[in-house]
PDB file of N, CA and C in Angstrom:
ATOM      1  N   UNK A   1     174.150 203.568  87.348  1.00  0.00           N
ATOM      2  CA  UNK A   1     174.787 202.439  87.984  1.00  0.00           C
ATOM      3  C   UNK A   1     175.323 202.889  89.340  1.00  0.00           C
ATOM      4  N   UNK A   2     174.800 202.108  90.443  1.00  0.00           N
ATOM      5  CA  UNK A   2     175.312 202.378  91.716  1.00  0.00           C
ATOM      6  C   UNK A   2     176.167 201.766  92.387  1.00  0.00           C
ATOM      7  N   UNK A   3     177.530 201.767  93.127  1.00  0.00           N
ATOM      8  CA  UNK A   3     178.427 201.206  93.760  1.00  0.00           C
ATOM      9  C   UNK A   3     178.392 200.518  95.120  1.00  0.00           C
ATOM     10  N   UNK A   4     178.212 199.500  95.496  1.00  0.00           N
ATOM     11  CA  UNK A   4     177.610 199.267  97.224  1.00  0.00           C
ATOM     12  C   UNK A   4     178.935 198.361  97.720  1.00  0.00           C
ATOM     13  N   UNK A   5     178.802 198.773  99.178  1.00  0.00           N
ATOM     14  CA  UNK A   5     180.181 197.585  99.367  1.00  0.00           C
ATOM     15  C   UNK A   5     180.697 196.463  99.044  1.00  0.00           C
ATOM     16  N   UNK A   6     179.578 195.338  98.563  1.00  0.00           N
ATOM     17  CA  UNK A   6     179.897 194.304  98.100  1.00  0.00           C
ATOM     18  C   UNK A   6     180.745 194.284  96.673  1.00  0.00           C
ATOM     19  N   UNK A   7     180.233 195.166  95.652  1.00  0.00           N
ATOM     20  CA  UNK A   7     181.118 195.631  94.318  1.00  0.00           C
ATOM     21  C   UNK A   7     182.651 196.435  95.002  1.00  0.00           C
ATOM     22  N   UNK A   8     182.606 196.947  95.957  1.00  0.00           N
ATOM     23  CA  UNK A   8     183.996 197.188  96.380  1.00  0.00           C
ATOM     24  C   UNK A   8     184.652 196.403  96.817  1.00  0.00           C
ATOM     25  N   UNK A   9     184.200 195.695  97.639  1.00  0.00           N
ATOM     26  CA  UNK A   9     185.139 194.357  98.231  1.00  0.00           C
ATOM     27  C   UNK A   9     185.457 193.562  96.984  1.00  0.00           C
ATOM     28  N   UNK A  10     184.743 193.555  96.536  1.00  0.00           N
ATOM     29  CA  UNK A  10     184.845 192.225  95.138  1.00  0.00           C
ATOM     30  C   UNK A  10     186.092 193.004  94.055  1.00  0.00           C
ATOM     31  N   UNK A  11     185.786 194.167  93.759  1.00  0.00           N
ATOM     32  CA  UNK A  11     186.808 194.778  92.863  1.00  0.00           C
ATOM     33  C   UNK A  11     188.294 195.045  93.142  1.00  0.00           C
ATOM     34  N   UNK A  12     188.028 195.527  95.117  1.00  0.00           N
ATOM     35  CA  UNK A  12     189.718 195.600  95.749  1.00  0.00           C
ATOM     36  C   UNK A  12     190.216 193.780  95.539  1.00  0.00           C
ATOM     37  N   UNK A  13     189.176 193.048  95.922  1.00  0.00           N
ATOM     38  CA  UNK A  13     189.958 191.640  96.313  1.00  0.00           C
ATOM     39  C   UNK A  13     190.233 191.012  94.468  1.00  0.00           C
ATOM     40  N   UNK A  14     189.836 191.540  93.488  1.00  0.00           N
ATOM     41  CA  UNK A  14     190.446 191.485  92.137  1.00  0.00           C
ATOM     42  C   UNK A  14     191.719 192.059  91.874  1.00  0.00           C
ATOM     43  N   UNK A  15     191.699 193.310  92.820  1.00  0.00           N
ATOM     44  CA  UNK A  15     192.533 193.814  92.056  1.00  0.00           C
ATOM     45  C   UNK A  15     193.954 193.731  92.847  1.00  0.00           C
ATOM     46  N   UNK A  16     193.605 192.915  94.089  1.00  0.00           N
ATOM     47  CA  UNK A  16     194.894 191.997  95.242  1.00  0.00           C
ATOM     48  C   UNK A  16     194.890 193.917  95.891  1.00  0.00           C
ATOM     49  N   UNK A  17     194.165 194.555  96.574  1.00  0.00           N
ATOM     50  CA  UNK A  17     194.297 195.840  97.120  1.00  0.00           C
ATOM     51  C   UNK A  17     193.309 195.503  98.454  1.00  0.00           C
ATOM     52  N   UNK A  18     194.244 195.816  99.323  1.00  0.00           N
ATOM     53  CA  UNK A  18     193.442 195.300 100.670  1.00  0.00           C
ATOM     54  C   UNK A  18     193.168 196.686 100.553  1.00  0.00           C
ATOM     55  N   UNK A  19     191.462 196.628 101.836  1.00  0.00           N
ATOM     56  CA  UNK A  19     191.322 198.042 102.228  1.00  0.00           C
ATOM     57  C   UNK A  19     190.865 197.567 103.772  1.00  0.00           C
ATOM     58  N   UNK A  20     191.101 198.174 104.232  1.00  0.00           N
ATOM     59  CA  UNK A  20     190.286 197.987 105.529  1.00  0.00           C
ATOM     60  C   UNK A  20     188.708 197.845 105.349  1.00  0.00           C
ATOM     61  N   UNK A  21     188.201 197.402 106.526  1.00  0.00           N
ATOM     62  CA  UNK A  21     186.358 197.414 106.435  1.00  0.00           C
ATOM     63  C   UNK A  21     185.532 198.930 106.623  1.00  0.00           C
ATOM     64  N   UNK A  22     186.696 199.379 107.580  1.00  0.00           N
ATOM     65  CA  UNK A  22     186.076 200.944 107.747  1.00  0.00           C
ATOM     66  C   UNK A  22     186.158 201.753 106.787  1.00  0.00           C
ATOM     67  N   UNK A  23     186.858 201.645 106.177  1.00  0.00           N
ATOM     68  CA  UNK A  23     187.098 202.528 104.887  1.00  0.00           C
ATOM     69  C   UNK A  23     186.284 202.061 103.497  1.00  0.00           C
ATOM     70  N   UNK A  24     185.989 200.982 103.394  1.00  0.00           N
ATOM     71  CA  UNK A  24     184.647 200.744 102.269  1.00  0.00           C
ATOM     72  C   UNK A  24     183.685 201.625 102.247  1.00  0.00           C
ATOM     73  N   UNK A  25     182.974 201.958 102.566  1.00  0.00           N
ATOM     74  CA  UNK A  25     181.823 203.053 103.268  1.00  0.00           C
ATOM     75  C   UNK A  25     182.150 204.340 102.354  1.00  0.00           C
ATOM     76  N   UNK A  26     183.751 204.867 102.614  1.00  0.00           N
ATOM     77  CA  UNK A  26     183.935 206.388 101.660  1.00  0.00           C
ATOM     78  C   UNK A  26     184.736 205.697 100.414  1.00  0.00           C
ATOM     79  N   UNK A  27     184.855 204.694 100.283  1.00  0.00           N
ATOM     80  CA  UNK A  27     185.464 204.380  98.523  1.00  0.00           C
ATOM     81  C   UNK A  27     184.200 204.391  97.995  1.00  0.00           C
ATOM     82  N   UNK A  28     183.073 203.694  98.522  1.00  0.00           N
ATOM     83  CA  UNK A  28     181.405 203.602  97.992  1.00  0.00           C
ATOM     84  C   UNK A  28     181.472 205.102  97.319  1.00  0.00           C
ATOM     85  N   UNK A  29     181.389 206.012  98.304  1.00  0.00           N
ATOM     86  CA  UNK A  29     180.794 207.305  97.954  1.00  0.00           C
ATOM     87  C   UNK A  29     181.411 207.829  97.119  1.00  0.00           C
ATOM     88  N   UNK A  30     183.007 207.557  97.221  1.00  0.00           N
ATOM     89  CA  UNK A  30     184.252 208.240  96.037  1.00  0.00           C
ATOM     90  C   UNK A  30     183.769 207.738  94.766  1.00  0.00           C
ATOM     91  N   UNK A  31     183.438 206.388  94.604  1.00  0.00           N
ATOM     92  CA  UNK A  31     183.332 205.688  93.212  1.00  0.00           C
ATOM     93  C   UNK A  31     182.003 206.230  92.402  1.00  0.00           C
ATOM     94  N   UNK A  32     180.508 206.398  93.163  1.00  0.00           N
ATOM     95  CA  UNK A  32     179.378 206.759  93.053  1.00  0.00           C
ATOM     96  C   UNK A  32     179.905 208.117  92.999  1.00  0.00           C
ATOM     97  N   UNK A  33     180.567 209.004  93.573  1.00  0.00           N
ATOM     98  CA  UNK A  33     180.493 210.221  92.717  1.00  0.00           C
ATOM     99  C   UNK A  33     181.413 210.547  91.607  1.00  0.00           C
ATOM    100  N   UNK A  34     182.000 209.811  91.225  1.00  0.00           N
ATOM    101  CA  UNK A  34     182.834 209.775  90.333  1.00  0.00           C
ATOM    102  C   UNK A  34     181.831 208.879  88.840  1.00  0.00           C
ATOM    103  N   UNK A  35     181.301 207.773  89.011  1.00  0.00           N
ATOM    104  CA  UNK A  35     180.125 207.529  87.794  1.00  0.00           C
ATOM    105  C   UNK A  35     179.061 208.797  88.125  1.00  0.00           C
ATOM    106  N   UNK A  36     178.650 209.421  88.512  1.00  0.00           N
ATOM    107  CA  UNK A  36     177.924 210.041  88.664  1.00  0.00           C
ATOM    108  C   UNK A  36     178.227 211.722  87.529  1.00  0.00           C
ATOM    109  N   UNK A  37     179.187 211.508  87.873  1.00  0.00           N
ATOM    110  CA  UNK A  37     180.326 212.508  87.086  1.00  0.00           C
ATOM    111  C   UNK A  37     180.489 212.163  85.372  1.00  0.00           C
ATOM    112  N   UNK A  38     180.596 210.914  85.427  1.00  0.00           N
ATOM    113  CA  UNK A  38     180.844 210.315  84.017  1.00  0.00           C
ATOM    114  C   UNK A  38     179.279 210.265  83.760  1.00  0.00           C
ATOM    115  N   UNK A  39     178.278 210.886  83.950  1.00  0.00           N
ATOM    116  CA  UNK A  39     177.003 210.250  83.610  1.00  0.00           C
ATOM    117  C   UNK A  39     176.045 211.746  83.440  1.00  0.00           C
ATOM    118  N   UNK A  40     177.416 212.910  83.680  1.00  0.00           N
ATOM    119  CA  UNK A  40     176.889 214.310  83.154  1.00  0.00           C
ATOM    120  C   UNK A  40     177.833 214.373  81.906  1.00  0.00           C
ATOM    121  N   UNK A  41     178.528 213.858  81.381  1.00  0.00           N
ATOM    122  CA  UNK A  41     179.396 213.672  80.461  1.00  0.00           C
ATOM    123  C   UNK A  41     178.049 213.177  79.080  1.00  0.00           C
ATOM    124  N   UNK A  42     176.853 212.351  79.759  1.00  0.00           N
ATOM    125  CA  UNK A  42     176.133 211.906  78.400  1.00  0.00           C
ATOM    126  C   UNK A  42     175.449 212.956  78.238  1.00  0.00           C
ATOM    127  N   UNK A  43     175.025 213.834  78.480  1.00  0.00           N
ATOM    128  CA  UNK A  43     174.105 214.774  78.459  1.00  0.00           C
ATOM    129  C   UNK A  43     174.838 216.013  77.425  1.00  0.00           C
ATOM    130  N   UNK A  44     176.029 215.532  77.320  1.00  0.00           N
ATOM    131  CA  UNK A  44     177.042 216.917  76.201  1.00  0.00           C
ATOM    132  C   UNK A  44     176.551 216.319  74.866  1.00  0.00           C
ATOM    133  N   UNK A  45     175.998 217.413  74.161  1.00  0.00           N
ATOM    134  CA  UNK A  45     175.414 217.054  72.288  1.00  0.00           C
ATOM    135  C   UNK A  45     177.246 217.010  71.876  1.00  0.00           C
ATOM    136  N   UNK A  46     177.194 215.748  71.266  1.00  0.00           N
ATOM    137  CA  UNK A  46     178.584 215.570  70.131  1.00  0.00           C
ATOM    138  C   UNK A  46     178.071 215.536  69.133  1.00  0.00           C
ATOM    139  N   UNK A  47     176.867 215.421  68.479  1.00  0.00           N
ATOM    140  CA  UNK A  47     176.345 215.237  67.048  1.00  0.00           C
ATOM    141  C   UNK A  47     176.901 216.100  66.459  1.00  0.00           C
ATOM    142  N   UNK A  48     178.070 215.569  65.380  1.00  0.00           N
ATOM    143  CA  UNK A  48     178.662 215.941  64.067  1.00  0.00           C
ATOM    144  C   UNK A  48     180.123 216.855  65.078  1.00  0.00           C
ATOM    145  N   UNK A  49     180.325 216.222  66.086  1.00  0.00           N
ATOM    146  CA  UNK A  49     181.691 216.436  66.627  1.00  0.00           C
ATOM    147  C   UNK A  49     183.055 215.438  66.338  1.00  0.00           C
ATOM    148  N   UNK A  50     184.006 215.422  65.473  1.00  0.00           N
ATOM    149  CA  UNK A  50     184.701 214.617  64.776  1.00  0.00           C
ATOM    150  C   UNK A  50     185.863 213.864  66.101  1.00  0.00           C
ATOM    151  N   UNK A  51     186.128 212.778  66.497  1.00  0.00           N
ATOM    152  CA  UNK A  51     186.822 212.117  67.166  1.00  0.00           C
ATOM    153  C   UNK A  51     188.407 212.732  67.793  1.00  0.00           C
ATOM    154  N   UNK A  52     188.433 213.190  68.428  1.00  0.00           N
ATOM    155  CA  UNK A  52     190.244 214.075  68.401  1.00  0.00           C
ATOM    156  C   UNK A  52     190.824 212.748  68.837  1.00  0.00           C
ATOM    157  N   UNK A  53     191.874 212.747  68.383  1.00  0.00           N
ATOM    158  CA  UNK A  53     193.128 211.870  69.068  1.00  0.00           C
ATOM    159  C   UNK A  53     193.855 212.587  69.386  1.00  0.00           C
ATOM    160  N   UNK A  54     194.273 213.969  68.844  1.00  0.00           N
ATOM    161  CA  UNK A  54     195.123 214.676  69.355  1.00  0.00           C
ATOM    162  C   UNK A  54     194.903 216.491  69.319  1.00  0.00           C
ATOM    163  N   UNK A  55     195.722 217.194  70.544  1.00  0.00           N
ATOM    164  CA  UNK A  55     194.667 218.414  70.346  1.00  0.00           C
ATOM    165  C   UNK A  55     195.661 219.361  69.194  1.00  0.00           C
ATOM    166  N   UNK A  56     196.429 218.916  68.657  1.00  0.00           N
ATOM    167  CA  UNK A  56     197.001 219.723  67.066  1.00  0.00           C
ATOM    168  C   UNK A  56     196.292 218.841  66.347  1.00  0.00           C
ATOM    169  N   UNK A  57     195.786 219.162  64.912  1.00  0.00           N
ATOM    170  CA  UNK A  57     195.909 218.280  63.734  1.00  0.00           C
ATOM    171  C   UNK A  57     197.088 218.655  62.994  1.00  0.00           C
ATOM    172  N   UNK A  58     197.735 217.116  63.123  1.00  0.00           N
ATOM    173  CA  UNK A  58     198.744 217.074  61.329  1.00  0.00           C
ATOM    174  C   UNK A  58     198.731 216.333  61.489  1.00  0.00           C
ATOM    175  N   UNK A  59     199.017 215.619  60.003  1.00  0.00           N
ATOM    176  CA  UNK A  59     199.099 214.330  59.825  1.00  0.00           C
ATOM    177  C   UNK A  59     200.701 213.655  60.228  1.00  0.00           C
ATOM    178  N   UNK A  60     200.453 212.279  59.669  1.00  0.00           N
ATOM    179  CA  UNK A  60     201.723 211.772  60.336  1.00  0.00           C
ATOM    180  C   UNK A  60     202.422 211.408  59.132  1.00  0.00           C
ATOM    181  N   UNK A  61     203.803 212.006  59.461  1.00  0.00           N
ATOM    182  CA  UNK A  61     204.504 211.846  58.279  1.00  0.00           C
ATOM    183  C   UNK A  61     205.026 210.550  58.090  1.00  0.00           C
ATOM    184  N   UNK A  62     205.338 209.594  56.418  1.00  0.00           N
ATOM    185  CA  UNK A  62     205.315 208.402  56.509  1.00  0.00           C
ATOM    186  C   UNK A  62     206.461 208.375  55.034  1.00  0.00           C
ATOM    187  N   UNK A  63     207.016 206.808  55.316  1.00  0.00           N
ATOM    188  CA  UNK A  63     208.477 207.019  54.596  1.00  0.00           C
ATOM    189  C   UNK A  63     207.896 206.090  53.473  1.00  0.00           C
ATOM    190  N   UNK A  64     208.270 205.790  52.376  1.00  0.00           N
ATOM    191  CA  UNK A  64     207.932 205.147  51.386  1.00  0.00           C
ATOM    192  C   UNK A  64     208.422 203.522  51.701  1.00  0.00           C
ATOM    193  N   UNK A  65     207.197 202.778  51.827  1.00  0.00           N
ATOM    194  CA  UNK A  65     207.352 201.524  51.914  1.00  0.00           C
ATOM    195  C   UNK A  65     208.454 200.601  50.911  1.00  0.00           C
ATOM    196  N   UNK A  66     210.003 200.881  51.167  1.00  0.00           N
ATOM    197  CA  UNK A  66     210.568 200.317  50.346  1.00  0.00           C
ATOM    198  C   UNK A  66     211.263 198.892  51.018  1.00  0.00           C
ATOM    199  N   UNK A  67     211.622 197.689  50.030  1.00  0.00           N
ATOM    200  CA  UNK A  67     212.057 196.419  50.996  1.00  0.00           C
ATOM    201  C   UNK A  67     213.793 196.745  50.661  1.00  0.00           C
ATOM    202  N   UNK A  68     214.270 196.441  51.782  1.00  0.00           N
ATOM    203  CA  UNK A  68     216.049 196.930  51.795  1.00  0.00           C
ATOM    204  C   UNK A  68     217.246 195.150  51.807  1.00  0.00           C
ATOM    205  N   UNK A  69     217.725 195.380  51.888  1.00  0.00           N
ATOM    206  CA  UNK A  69     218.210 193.770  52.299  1.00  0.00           C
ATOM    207  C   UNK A  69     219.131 194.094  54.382  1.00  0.00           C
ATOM    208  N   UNK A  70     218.390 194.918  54.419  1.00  0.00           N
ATOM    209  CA  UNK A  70     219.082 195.479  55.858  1.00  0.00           C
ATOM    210  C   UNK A  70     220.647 195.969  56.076  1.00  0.00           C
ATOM    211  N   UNK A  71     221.272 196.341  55.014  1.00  0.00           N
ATOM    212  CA  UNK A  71     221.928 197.027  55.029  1.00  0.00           C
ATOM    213  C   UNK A  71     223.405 196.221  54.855  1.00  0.00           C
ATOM    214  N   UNK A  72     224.603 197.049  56.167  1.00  0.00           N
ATOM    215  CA  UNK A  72     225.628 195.873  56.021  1.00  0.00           C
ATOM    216  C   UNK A  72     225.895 195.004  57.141  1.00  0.00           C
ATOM    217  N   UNK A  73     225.570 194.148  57.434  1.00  0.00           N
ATOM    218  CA  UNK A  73     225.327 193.420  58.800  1.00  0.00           C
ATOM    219  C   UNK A  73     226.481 192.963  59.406  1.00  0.00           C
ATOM    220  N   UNK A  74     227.424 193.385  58.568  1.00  0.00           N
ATOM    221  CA  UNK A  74     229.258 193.322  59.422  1.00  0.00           C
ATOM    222  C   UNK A  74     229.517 194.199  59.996  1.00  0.00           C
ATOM    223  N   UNK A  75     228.903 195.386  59.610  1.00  0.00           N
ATOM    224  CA  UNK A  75     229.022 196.710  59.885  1.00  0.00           C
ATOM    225  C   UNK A  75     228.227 196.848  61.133  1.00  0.00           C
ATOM    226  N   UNK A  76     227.040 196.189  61.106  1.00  0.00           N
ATOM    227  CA  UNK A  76     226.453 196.778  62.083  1.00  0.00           C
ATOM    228  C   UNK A  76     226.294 195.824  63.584  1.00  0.00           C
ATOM    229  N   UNK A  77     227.060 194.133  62.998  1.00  0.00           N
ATOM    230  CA  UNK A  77     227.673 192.957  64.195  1.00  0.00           C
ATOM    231  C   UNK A  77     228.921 193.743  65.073  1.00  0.00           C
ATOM    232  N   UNK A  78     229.803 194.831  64.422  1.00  0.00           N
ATOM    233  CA  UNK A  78     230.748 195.096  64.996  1.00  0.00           C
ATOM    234  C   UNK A  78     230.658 196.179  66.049  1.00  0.00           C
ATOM    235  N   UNK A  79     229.352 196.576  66.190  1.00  0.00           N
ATOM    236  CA  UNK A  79     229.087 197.725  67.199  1.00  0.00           C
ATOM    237  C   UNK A  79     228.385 196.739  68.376  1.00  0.00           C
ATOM    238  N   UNK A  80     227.869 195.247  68.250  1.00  0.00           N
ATOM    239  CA  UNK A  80     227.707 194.381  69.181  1.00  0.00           C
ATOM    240  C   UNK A  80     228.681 194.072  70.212  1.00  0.00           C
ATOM    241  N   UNK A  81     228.191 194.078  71.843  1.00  0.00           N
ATOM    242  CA  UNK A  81     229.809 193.477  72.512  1.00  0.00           C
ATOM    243  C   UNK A  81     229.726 191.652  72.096  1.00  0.00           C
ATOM    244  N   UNK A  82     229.142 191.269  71.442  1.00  0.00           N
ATOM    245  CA  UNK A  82     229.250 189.784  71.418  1.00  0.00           C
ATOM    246  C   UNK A  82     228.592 189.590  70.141  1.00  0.00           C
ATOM    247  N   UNK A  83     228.968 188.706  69.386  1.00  0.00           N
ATOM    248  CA  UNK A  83     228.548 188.354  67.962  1.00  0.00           C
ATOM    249  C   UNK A  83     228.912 187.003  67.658  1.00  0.00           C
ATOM    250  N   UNK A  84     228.047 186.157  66.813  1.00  0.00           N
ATOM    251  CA  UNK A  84     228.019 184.696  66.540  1.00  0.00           C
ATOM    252  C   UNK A  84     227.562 184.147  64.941  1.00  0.00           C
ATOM    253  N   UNK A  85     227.881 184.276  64.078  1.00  0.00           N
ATOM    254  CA  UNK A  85     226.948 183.163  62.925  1.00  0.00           C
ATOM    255  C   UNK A  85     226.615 184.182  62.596  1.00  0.00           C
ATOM    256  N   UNK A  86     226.956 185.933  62.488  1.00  0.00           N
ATOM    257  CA  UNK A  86     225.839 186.956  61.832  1.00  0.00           C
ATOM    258  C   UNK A  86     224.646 187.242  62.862  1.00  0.00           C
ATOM    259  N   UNK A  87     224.582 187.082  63.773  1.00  0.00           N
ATOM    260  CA  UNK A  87     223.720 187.256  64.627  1.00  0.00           C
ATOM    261  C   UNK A  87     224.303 188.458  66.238  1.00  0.00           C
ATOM    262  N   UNK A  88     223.440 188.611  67.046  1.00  0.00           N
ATOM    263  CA  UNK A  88     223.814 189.412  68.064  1.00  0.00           C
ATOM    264  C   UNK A  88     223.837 188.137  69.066  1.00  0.00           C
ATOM    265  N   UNK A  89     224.432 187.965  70.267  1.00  0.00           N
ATOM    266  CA  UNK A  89     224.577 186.835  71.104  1.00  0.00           C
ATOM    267  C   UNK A  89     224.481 187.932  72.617  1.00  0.00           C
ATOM    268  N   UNK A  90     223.504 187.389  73.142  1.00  0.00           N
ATOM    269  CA  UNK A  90     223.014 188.267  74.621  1.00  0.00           C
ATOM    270  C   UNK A  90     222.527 187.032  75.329  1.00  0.00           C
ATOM    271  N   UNK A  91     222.849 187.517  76.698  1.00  0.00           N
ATOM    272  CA  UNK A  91     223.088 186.599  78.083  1.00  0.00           C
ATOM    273  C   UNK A  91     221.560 185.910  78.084  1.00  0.00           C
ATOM    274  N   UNK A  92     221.484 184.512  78.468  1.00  0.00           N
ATOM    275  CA  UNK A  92     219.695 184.073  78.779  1.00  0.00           C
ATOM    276  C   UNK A  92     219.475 184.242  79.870  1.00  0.00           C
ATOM    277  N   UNK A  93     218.318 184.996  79.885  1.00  0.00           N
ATOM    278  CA  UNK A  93     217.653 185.916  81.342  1.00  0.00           C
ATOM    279  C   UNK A  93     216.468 184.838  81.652  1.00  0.00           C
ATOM    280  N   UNK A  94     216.215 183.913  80.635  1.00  0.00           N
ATOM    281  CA  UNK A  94     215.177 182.949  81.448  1.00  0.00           C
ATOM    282  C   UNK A  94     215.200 181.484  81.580  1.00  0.00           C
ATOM    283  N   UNK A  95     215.151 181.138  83.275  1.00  0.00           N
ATOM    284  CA  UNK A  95     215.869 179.714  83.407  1.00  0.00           C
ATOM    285  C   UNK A  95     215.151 178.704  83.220  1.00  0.00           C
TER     286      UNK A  95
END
């Protein structure tokens, strides 16, 4: 896949990024060598290479799905600076 000015203009004016006109010309070449780059990446054998998400393995430790009634909610209204009905009461940020 090749990059030509028109896919640059079209992608800066998506992405609201002015560029100048003179400068299209070396984003072309930056972008084309950069897929070009991602396209020696297919040529690496992964067959029977397992997916990393992360570069340790352990697993993730996990708490026993138990249902609580949330605890004591007087207890925990009184660390609120404002409280109403059992609830938390915070300023409306949208007009």
């Amino acid at each position: 896949m090749a990059v030509d000015v028109a896919t640059v203009r079209r992608v800066a004016h998506l992405a609201r990024i002015a560029e100048p006109e003179d400068r299209l010309q070396a984003i072309v070449g930056e972008l084309n060598g950069i897929l070009a780059w991602i396209e020696q990446l297919n040529e690496v054998d992964v067959q029977g290479v397992e997916p990393m998400t992360t570069a340790v393995e352990a697993t993730t430790p996990l708490r026993a799905d138990e249902v609580t009634d949330g605890g004591d909610p007087e207890r925990i209204l009184a660390n609120a600076p404002k409280a109403a009905d059992g609830f938390f009461v915070v300023p409306k940020v949208v007009e």
